[in-house]
C-alpha atoms as a PDB file:
ATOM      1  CA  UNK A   1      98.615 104.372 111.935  1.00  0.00           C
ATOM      2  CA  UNK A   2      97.381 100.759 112.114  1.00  0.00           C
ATOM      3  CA  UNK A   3      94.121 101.966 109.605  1.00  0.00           C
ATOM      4  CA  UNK A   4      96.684 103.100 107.070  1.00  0.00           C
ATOM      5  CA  UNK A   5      98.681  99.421 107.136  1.00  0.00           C
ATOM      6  CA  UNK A   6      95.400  97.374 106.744  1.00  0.00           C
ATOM      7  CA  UNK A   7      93.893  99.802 103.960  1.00  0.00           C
ATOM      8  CA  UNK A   8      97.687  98.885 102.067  1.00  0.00           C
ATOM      9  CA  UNK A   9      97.165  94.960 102.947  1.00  0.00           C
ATOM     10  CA  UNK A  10      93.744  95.171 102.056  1.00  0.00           C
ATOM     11  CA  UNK A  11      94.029  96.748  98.903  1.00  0.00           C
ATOM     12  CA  UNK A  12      97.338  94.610  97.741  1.00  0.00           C
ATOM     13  CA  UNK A  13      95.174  91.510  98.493  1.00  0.00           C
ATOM     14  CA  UNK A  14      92.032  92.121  97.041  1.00  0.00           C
ATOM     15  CA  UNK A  15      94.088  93.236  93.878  1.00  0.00           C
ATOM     16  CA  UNK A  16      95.588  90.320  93.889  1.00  0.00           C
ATOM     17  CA  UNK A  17      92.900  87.477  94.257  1.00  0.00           C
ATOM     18  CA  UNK A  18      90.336  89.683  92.011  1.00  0.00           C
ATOM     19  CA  UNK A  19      93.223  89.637  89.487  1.00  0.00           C
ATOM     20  CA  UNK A  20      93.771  85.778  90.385  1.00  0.00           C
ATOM     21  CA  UNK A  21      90.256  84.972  89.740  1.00  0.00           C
ATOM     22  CA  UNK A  22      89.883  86.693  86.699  1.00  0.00           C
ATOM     23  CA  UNK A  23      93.131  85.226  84.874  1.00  0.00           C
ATOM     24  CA  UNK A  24      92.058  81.980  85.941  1.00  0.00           C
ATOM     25  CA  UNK A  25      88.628  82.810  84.195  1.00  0.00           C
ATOM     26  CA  UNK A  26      89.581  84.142  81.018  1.00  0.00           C
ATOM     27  CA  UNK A  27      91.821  81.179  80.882  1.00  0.00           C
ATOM     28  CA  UNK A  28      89.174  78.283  81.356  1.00  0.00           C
ATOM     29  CA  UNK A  29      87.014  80.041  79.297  1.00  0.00           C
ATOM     30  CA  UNK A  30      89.226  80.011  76.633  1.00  0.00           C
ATOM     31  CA  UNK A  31      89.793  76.009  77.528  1.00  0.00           C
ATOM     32  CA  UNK A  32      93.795  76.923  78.047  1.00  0.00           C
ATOM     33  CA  UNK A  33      95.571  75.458  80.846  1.00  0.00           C
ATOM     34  CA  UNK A  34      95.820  77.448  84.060  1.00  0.00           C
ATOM     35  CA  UNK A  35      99.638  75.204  85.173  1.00  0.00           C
ATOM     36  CA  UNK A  36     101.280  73.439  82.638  1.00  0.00           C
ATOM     37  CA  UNK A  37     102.158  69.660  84.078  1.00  0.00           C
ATOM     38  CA  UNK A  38      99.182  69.345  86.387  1.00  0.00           C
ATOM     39  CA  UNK A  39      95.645  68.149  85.765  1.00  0.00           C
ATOM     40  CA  UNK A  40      93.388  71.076  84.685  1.00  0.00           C
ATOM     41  CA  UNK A  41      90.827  70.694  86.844  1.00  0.00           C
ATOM     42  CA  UNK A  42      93.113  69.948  90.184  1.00  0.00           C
ATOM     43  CA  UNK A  43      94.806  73.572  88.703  1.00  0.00           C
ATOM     44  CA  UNK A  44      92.191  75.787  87.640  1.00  0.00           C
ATOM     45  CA  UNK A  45      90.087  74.417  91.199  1.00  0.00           C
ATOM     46  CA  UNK A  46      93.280  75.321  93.347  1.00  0.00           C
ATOM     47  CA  UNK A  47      94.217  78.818  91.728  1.00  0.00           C
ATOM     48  CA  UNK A  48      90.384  79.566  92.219  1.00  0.00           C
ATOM     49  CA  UNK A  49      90.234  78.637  95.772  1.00  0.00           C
ATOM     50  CA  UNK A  50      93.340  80.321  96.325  1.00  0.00           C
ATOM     51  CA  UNK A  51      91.628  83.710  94.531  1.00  0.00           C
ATOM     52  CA  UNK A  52      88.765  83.966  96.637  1.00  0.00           C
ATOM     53  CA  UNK A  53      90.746  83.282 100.005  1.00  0.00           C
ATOM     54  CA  UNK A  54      92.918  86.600  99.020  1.00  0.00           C
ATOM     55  CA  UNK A  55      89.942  88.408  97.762  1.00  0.00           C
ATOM     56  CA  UNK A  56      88.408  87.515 101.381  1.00  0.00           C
ATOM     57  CA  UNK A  57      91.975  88.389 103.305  1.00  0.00           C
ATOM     58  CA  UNK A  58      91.683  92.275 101.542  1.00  0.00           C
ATOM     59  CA  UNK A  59      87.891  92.615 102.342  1.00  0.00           C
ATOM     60  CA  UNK A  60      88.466  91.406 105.894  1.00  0.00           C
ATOM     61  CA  UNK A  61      91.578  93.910 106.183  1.00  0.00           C
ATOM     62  CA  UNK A  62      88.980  96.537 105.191  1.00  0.00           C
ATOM     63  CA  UNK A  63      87.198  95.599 108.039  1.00  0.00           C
ATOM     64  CA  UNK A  64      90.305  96.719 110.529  1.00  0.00           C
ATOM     65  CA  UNK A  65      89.669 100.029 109.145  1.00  0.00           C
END
């Protein structure tokens, strides 16, 4: 029962910081700001850190399996 709880966590956090990191991507590439009202490189430097530290929760879940 526990397997089926991390595969869920996993996969809804993975989603979410792959998702995170390309949005963030796709927006510096394009040179648009990632938060309006803060610095861009204090926002797009945050938002990435945050990405891979969810992408790294939901691959570490998977390893709970």
């Amino acid at each position: 029962m526990e397997s089926v709880s991390a595969v869920f966590a996993g996969t809804a956090q993975a989603l979410f910081g792959a998702a995170l990191l390309i949005w963030t991507g796709a927006r510096a590439l394009h040179r648009a700001p990632v938060a309006h009202g803060v610095s861009p490189v204090a926002s797009t430097a945050l938002t990435t850190l945050f990405g891979v530290v969810f992408l790294g929760l939901g691959v570490w879940c998977f390893t709970l399996v």
